[in-house]
PDB file of N, CA and C in Angstrom:
ATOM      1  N   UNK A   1      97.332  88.543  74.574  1.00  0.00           N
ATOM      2  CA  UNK A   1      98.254  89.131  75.515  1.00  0.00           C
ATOM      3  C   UNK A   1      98.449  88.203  76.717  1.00  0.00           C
ATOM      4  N   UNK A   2      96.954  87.243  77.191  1.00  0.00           N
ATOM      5  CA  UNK A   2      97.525  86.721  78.610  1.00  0.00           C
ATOM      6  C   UNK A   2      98.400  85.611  78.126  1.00  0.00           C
ATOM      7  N   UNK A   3      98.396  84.760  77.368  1.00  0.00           N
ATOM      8  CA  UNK A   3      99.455  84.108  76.573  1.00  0.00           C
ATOM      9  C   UNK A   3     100.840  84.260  76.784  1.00  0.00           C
ATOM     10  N   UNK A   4     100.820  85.387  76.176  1.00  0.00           N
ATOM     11  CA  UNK A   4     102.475  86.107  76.395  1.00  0.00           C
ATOM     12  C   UNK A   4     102.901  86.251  77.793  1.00  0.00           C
ATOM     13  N   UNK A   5     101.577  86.470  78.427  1.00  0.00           N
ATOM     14  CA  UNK A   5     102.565  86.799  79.874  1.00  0.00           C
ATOM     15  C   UNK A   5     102.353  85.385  80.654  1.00  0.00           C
ATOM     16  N   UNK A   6     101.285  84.496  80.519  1.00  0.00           N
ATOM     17  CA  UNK A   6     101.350  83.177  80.972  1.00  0.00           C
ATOM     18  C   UNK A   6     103.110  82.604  80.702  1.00  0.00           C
ATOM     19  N   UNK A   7     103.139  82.700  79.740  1.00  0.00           N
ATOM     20  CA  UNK A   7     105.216  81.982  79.149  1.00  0.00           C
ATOM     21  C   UNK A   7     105.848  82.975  79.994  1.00  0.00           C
ATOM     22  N   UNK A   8     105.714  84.097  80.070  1.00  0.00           N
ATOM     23  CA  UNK A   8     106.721  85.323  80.427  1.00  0.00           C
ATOM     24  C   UNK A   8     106.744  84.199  82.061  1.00  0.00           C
ATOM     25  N   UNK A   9     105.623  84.195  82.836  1.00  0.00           N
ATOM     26  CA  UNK A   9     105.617  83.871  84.577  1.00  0.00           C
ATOM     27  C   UNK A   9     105.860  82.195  84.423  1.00  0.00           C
ATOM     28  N   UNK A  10     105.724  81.435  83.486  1.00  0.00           N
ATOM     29  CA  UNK A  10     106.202  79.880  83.503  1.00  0.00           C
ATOM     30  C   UNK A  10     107.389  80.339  83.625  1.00  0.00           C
ATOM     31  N   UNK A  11     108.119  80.727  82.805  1.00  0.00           N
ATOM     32  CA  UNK A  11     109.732  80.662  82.630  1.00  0.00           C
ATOM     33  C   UNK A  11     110.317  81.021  83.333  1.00  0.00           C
ATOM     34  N   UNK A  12     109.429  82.484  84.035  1.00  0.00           N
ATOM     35  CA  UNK A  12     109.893  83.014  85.530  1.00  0.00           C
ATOM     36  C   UNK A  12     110.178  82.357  86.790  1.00  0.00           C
ATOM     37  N   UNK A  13     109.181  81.556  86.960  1.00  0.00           N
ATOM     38  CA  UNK A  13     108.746  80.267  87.877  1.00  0.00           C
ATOM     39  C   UNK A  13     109.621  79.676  87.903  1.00  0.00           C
ATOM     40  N   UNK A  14     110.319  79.257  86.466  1.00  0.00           N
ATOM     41  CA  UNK A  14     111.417  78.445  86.588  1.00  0.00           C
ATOM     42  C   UNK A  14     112.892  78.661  86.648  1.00  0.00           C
ATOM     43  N   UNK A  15     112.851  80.005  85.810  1.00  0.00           N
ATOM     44  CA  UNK A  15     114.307  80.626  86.310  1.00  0.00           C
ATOM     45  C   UNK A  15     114.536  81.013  88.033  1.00  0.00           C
ATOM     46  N   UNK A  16     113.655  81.409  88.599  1.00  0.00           N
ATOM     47  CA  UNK A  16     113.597  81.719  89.774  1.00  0.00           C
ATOM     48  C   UNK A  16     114.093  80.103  90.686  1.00  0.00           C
ATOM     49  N   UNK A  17     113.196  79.099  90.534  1.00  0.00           N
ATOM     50  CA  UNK A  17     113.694  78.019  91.272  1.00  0.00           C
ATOM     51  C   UNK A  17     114.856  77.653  90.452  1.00  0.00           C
ATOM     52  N   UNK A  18     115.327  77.681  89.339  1.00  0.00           N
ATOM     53  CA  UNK A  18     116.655  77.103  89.496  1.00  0.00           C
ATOM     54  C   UNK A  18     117.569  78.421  90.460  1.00  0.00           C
ATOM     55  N   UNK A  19     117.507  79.323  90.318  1.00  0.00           N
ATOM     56  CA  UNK A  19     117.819  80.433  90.832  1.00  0.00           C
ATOM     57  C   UNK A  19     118.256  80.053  92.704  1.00  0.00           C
ATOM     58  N   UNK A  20     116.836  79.876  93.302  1.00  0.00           N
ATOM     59  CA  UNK A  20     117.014  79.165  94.221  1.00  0.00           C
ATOM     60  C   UNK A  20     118.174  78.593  94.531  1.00  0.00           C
ATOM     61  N   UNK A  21     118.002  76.945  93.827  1.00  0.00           N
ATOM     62  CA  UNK A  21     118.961  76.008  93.793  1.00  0.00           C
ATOM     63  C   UNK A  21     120.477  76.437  93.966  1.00  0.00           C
ATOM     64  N   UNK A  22     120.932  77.350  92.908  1.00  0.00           N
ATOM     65  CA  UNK A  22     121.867  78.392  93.047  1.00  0.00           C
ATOM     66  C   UNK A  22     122.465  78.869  94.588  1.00  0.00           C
ATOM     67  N   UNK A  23     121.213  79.806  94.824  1.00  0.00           N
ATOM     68  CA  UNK A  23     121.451  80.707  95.782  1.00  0.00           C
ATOM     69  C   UNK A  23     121.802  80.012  97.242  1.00  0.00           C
ATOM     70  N   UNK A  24     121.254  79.186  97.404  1.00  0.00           N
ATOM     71  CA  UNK A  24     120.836  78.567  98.934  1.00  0.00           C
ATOM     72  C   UNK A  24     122.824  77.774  98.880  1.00  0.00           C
ATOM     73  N   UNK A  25     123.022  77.381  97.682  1.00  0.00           N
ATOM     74  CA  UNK A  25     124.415  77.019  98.361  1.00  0.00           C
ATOM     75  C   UNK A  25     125.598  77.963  98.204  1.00  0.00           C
ATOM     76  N   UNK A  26     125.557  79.370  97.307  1.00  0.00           N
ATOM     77  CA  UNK A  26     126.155  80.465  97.124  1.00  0.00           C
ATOM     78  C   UNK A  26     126.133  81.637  97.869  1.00  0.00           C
ATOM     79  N   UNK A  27     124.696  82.106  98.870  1.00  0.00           N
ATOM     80  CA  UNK A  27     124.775  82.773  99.885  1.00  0.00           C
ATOM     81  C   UNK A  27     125.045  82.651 100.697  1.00  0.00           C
ATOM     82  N   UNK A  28     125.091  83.801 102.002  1.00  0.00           N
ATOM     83  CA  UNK A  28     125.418  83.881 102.883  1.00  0.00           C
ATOM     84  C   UNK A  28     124.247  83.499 103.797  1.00  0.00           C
ATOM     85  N   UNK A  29     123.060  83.485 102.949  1.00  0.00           N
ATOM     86  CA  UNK A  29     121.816  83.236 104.022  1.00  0.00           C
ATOM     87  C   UNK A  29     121.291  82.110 103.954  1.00  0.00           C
ATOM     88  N   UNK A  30     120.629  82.040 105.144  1.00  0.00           N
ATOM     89  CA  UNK A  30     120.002  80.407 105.690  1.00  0.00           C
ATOM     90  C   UNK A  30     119.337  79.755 104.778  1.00  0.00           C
ATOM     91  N   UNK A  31     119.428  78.720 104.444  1.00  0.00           N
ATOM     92  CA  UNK A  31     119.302  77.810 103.318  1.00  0.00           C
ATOM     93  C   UNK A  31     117.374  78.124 103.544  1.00  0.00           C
ATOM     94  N   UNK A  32     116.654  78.012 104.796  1.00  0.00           N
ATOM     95  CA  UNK A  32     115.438  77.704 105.133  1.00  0.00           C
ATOM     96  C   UNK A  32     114.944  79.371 104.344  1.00  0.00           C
ATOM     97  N   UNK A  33     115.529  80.249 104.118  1.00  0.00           N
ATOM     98  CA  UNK A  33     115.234  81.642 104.203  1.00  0.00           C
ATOM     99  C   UNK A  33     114.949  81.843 102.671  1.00  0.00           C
ATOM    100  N   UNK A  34     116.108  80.959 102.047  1.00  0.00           N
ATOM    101  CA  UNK A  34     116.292  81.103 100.451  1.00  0.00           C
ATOM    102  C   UNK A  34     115.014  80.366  99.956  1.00  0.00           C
ATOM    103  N   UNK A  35     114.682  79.000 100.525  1.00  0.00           N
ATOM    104  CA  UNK A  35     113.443  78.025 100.106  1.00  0.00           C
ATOM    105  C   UNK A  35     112.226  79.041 100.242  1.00  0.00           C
ATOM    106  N   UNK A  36     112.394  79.602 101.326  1.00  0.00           N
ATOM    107  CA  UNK A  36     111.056  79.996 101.999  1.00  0.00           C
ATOM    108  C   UNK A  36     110.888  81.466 100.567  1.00  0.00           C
ATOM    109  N   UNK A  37     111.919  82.195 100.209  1.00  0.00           N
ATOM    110  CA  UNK A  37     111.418  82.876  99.313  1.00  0.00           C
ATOM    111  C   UNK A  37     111.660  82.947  98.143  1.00  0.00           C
ATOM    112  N   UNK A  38     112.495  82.165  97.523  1.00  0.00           N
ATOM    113  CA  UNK A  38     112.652  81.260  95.961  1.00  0.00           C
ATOM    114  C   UNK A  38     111.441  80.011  95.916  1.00  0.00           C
ATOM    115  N   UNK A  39     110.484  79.842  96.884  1.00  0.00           N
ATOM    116  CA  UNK A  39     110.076  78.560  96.614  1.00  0.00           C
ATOM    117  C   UNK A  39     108.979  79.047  96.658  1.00  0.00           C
ATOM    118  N   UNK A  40     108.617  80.267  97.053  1.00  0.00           N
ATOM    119  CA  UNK A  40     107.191  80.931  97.484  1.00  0.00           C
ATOM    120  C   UNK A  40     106.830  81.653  95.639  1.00  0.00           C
ATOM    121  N   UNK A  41     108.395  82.358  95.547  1.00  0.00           N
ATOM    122  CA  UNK A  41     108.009  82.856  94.367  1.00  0.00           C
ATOM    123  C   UNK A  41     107.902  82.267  92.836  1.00  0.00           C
ATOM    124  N   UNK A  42     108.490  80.854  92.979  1.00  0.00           N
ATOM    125  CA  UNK A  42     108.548  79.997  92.111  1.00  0.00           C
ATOM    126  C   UNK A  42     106.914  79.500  91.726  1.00  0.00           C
ATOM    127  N   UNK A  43     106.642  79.338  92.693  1.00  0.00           N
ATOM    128  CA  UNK A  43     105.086  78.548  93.254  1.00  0.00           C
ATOM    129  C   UNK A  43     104.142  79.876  92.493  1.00  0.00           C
ATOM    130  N   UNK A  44     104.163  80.884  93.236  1.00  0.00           N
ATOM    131  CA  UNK A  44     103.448  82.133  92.631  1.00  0.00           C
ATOM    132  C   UNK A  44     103.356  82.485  91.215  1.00  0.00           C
ATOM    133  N   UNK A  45     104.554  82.606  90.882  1.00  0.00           N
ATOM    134  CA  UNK A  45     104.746  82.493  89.560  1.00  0.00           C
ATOM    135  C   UNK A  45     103.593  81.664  88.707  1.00  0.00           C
ATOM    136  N   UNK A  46     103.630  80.204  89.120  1.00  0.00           N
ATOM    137  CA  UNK A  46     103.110  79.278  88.135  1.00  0.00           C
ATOM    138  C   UNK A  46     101.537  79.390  88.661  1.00  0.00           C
ATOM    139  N   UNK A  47     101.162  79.777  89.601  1.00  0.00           N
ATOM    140  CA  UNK A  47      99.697  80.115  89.673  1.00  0.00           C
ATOM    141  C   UNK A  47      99.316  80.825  89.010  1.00  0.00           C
ATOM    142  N   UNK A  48     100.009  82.166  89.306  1.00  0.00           N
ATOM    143  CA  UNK A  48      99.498  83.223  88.695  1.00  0.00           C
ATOM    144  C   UNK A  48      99.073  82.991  87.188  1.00  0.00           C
ATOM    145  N   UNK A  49     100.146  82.343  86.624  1.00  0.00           N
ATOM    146  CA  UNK A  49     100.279  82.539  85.286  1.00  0.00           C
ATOM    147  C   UNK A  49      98.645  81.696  84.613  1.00  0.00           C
ATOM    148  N   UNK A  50      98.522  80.823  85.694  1.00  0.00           N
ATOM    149  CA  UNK A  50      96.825  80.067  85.316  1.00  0.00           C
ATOM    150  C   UNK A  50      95.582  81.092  85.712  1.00  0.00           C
ATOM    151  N   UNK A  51      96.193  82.002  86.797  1.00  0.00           N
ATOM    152  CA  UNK A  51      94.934  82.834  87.058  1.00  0.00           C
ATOM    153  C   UNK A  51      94.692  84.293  85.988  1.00  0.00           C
ATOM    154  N   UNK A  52      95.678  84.298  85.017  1.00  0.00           N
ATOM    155  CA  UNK A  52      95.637  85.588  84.319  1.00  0.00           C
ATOM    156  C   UNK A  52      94.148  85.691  83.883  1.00  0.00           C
ATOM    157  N   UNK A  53      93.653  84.835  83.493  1.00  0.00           N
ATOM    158  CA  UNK A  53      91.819  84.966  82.773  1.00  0.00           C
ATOM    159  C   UNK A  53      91.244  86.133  83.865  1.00  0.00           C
ATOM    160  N   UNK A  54      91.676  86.043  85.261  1.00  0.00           N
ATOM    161  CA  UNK A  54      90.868  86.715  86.187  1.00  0.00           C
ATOM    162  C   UNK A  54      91.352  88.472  85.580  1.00  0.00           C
ATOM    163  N   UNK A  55      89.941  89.530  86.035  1.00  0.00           N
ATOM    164  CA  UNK A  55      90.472  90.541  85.449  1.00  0.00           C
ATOM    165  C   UNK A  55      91.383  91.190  86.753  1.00  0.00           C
ATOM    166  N   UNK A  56      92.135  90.825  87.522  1.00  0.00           N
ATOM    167  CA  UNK A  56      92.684  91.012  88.514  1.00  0.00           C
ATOM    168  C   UNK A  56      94.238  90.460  88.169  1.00  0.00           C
ATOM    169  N   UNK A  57      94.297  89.933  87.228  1.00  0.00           N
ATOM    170  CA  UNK A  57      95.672  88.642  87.123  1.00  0.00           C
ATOM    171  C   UNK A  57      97.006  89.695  86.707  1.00  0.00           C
ATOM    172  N   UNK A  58      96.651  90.600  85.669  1.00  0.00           N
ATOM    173  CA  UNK A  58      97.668  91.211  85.636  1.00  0.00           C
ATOM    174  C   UNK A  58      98.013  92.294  86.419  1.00  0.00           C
ATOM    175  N   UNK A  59      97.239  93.135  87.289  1.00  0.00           N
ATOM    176  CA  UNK A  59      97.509  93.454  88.126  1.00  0.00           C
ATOM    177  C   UNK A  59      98.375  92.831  89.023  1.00  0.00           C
ATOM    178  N   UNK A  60      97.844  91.606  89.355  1.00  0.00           N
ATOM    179  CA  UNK A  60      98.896  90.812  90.718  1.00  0.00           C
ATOM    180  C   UNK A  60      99.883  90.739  90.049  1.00  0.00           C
ATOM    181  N   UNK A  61     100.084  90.378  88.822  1.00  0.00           N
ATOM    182  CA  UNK A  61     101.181  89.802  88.384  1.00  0.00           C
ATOM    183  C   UNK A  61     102.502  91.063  88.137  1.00  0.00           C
ATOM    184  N   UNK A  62     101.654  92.485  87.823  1.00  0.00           N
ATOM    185  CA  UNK A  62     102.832  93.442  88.514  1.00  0.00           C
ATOM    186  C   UNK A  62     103.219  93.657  89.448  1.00  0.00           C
ATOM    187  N   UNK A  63     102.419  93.342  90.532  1.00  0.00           N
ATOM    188  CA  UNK A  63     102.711  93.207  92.073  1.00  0.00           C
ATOM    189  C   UNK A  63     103.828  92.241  92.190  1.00  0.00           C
ATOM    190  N   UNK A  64     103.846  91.360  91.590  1.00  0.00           N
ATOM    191  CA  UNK A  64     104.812  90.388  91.383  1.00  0.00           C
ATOM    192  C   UNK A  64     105.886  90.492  91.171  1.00  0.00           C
ATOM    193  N   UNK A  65     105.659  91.054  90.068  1.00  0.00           N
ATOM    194  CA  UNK A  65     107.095  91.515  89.455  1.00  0.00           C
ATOM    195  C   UNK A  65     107.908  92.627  90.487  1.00  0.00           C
ATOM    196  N   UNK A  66     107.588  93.432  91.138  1.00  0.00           N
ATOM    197  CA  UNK A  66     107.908  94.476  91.881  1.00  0.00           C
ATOM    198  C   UNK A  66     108.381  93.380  93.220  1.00  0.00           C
ATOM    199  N   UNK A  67     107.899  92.466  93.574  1.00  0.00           N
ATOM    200  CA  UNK A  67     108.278  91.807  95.328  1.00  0.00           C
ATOM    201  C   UNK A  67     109.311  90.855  94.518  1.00  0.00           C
ATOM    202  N   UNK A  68     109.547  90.290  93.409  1.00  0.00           N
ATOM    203  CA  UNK A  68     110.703  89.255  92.849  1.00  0.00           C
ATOM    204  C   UNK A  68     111.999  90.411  92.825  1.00  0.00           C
ATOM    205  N   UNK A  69     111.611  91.706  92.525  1.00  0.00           N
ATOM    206  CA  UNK A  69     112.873  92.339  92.335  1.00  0.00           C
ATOM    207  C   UNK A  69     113.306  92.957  93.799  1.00  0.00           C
ATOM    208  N   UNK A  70     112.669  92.992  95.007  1.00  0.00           N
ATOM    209  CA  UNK A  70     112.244  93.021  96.193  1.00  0.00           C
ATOM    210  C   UNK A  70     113.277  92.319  96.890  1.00  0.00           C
ATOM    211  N   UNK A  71     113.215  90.880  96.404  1.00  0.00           N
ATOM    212  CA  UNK A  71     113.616  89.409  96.987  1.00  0.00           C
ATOM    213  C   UNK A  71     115.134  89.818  96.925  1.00  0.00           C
ATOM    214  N   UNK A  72     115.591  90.746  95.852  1.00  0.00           N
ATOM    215  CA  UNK A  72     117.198  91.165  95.642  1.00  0.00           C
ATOM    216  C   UNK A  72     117.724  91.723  97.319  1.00  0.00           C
ATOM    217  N   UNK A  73     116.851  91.405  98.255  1.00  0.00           N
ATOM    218  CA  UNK A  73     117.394  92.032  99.448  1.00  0.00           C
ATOM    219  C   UNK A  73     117.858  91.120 100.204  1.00  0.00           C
ATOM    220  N   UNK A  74     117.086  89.647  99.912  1.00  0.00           N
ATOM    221  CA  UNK A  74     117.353  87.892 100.457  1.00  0.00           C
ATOM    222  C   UNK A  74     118.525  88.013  99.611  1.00  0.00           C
ATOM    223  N   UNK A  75     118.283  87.471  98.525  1.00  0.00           N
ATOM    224  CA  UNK A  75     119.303  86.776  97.446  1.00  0.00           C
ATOM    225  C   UNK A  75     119.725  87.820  96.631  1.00  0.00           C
ATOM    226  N   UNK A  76     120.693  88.895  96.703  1.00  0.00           N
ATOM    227  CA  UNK A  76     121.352  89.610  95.825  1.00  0.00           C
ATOM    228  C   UNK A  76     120.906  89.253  94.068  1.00  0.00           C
ATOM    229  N   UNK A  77     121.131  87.770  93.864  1.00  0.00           N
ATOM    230  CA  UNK A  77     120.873  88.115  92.212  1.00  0.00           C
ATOM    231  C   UNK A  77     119.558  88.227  91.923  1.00  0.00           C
ATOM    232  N   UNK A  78     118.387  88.154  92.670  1.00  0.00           N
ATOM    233  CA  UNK A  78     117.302  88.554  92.472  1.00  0.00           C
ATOM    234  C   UNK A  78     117.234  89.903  91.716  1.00  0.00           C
ATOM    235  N   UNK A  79     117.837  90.974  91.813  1.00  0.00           N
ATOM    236  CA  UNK A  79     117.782  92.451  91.479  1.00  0.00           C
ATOM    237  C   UNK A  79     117.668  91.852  90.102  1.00  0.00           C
ATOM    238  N   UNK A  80     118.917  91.097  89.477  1.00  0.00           N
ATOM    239  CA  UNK A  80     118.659  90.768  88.301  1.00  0.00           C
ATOM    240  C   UNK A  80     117.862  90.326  87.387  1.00  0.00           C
ATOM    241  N   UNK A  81     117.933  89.321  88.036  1.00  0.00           N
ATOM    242  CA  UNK A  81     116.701  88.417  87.521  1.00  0.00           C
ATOM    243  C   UNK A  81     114.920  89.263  87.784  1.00  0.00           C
ATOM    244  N   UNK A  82     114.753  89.562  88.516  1.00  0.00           N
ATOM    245  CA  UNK A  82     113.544  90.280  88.645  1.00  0.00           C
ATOM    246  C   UNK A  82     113.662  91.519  87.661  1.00  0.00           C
ATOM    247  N   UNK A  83     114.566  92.416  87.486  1.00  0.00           N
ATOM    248  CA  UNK A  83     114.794  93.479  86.497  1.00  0.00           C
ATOM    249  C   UNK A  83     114.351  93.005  85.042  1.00  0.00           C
ATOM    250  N   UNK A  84     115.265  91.926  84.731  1.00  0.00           N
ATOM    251  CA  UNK A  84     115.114  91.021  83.300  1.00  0.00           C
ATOM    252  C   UNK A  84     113.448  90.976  83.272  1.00  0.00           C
ATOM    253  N   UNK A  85     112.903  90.173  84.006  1.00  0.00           N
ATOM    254  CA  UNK A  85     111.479  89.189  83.917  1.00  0.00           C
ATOM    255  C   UNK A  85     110.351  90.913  83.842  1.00  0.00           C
ATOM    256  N   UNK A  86     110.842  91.576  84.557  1.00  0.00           N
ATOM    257  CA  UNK A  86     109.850  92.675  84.688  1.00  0.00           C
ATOM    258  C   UNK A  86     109.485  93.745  83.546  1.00  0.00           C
ATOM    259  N   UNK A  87     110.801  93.440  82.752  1.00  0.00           N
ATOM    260  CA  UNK A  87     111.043  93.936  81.481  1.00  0.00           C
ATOM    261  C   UNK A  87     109.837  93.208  80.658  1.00  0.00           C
ATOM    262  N   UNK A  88     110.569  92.068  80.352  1.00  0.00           N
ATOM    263  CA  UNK A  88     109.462  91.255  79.732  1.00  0.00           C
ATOM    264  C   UNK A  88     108.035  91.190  79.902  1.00  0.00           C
ATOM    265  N   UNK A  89     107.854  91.326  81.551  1.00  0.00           N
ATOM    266  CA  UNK A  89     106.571  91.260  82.201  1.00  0.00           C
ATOM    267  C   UNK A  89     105.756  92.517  80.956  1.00  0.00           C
ATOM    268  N   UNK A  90     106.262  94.109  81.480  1.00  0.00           N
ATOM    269  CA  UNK A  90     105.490  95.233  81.180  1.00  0.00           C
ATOM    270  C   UNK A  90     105.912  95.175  79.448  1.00  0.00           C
ATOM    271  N   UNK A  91     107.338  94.715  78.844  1.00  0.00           N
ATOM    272  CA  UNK A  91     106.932  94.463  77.434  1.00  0.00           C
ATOM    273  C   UNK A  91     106.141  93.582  76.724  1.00  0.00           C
ATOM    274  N   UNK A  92     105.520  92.395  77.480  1.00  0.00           N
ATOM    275  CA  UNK A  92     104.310  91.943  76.815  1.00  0.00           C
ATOM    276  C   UNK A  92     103.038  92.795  77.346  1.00  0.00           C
ATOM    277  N   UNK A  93     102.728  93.173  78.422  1.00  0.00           N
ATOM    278  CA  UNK A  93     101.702  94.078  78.132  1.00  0.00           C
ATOM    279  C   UNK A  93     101.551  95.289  77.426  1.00  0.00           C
ATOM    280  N   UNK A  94     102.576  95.889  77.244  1.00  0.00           N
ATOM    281  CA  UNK A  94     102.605  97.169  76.224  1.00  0.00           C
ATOM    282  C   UNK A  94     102.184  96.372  74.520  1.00  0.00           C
ATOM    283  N   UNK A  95     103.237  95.280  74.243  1.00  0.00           N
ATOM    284  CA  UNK A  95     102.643  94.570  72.860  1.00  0.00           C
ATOM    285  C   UNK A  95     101.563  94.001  72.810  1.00  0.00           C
ATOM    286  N   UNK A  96     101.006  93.603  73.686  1.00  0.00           N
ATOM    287  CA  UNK A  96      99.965  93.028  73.696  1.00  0.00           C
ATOM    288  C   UNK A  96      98.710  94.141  73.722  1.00  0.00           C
ATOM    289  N   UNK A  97      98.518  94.961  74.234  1.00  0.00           N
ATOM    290  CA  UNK A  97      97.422  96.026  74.188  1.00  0.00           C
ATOM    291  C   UNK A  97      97.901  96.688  72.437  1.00  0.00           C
ATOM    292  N   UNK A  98      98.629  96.846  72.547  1.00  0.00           N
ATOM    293  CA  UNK A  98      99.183  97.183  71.371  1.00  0.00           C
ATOM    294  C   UNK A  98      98.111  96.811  69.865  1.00  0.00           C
ATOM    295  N   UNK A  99      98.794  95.231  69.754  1.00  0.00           N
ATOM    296  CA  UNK A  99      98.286  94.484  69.222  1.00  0.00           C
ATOM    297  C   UNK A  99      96.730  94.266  69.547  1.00  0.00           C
ATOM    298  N   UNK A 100      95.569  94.631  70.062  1.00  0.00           N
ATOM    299  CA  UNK A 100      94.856  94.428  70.790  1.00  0.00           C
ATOM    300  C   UNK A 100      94.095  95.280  70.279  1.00  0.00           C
ATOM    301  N   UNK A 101      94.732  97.178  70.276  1.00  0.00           N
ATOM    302  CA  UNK A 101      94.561  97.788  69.481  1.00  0.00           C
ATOM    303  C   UNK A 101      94.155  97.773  68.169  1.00  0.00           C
ATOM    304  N   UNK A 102      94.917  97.671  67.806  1.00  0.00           N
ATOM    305  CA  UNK A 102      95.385  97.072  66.001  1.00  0.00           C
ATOM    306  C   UNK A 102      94.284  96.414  65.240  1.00  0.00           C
ATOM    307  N   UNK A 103      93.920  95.023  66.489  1.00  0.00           N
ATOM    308  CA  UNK A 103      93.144  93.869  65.993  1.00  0.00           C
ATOM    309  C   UNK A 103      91.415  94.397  65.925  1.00  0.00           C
ATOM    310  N   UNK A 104      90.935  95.543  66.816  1.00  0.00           N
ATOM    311  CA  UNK A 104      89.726  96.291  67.222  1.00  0.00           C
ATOM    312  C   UNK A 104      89.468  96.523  66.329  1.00  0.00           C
ATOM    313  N   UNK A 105      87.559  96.456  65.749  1.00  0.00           N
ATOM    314  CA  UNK A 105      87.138  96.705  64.855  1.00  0.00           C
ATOM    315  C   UNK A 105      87.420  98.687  64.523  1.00  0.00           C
ATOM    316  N   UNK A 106      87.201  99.252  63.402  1.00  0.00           N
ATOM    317  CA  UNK A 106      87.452 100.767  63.840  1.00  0.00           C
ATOM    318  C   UNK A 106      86.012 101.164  64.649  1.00  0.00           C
ATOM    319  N   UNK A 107      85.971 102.022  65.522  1.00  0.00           N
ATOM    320  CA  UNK A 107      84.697 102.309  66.115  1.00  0.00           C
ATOM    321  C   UNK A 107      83.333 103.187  65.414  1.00  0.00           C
ATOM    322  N   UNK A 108      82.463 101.856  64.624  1.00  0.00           N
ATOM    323  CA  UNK A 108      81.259 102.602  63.915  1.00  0.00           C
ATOM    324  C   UNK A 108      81.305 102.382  62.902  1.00  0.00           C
ATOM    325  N   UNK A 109      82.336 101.604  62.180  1.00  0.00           N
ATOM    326  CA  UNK A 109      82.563 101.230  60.937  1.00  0.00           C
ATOM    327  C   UNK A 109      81.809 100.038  60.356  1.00  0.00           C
ATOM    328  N   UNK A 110      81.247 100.565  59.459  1.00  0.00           N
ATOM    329  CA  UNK A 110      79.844  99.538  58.653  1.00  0.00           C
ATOM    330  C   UNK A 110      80.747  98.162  57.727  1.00  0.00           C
ATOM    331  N   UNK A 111      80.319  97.345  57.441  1.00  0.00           N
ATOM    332  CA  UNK A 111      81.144  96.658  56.218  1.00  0.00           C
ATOM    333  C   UNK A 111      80.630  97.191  54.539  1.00  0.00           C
ATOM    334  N   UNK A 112      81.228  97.322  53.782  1.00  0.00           N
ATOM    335  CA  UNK A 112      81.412  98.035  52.792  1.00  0.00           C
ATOM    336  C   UNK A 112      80.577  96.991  51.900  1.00  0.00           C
ATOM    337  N   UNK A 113      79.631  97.369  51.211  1.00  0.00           N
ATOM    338  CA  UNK A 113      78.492  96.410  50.375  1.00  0.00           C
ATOM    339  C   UNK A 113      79.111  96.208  48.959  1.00  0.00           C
TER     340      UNK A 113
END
């Protein structure tokens, strides 16, 4: 599962800074305003995605997802883009426990002689 969501927050990381790039010459707001929070969340992104091992990682990383769709208050297409990624975010953890499930020995079950 942290796999899935490690790619899910790389790609994020990176849609977000091109996103950036975008925004800072398409908005209405201060170029320093767009860096300061396309560049914060770009950055976050790609940490996070190394800190998932911690048992804390996916937690932050919904926290995450919730302040990127947040950012839609700086940069309007944020709503989007954070909506999309957050999707993905909570659909790899739903498949992934899922699967996780699945893979669990049954509980108490001997091997058959």
């Amino acid at each position: 599962m942290r796999g899935i969501l490690a790619a899910v927050l790389v790609f994020e990381g990176l849609v977000v800074f091109f996103a950036t790039l975008v925004a800072k010459d398409l908005s209405d707001v201060d170029s320093t305003t767009v860096w300061w929070v396309g560049g914060t969340a770009a950055v976050a992104c790609v940490v996070l995605a190394g800190l998932l091992r911690r048992p804390w990682g996916i937690t932050v990383g919904s926290v995450l997802q919730i302040l990127l769709i947040a950012a839609g208050f700086v940069v309007p297409t944020m709503f989007f883009l954070g909506l999309v990624f957050a999707a993905l975010w909570f659909l790899g953890i739903y498949l992934g426990r899922r699967v996780e499930r699945q893979e669990a020995p049954a509980g108490g079950a001997s091997d058959d002689r």
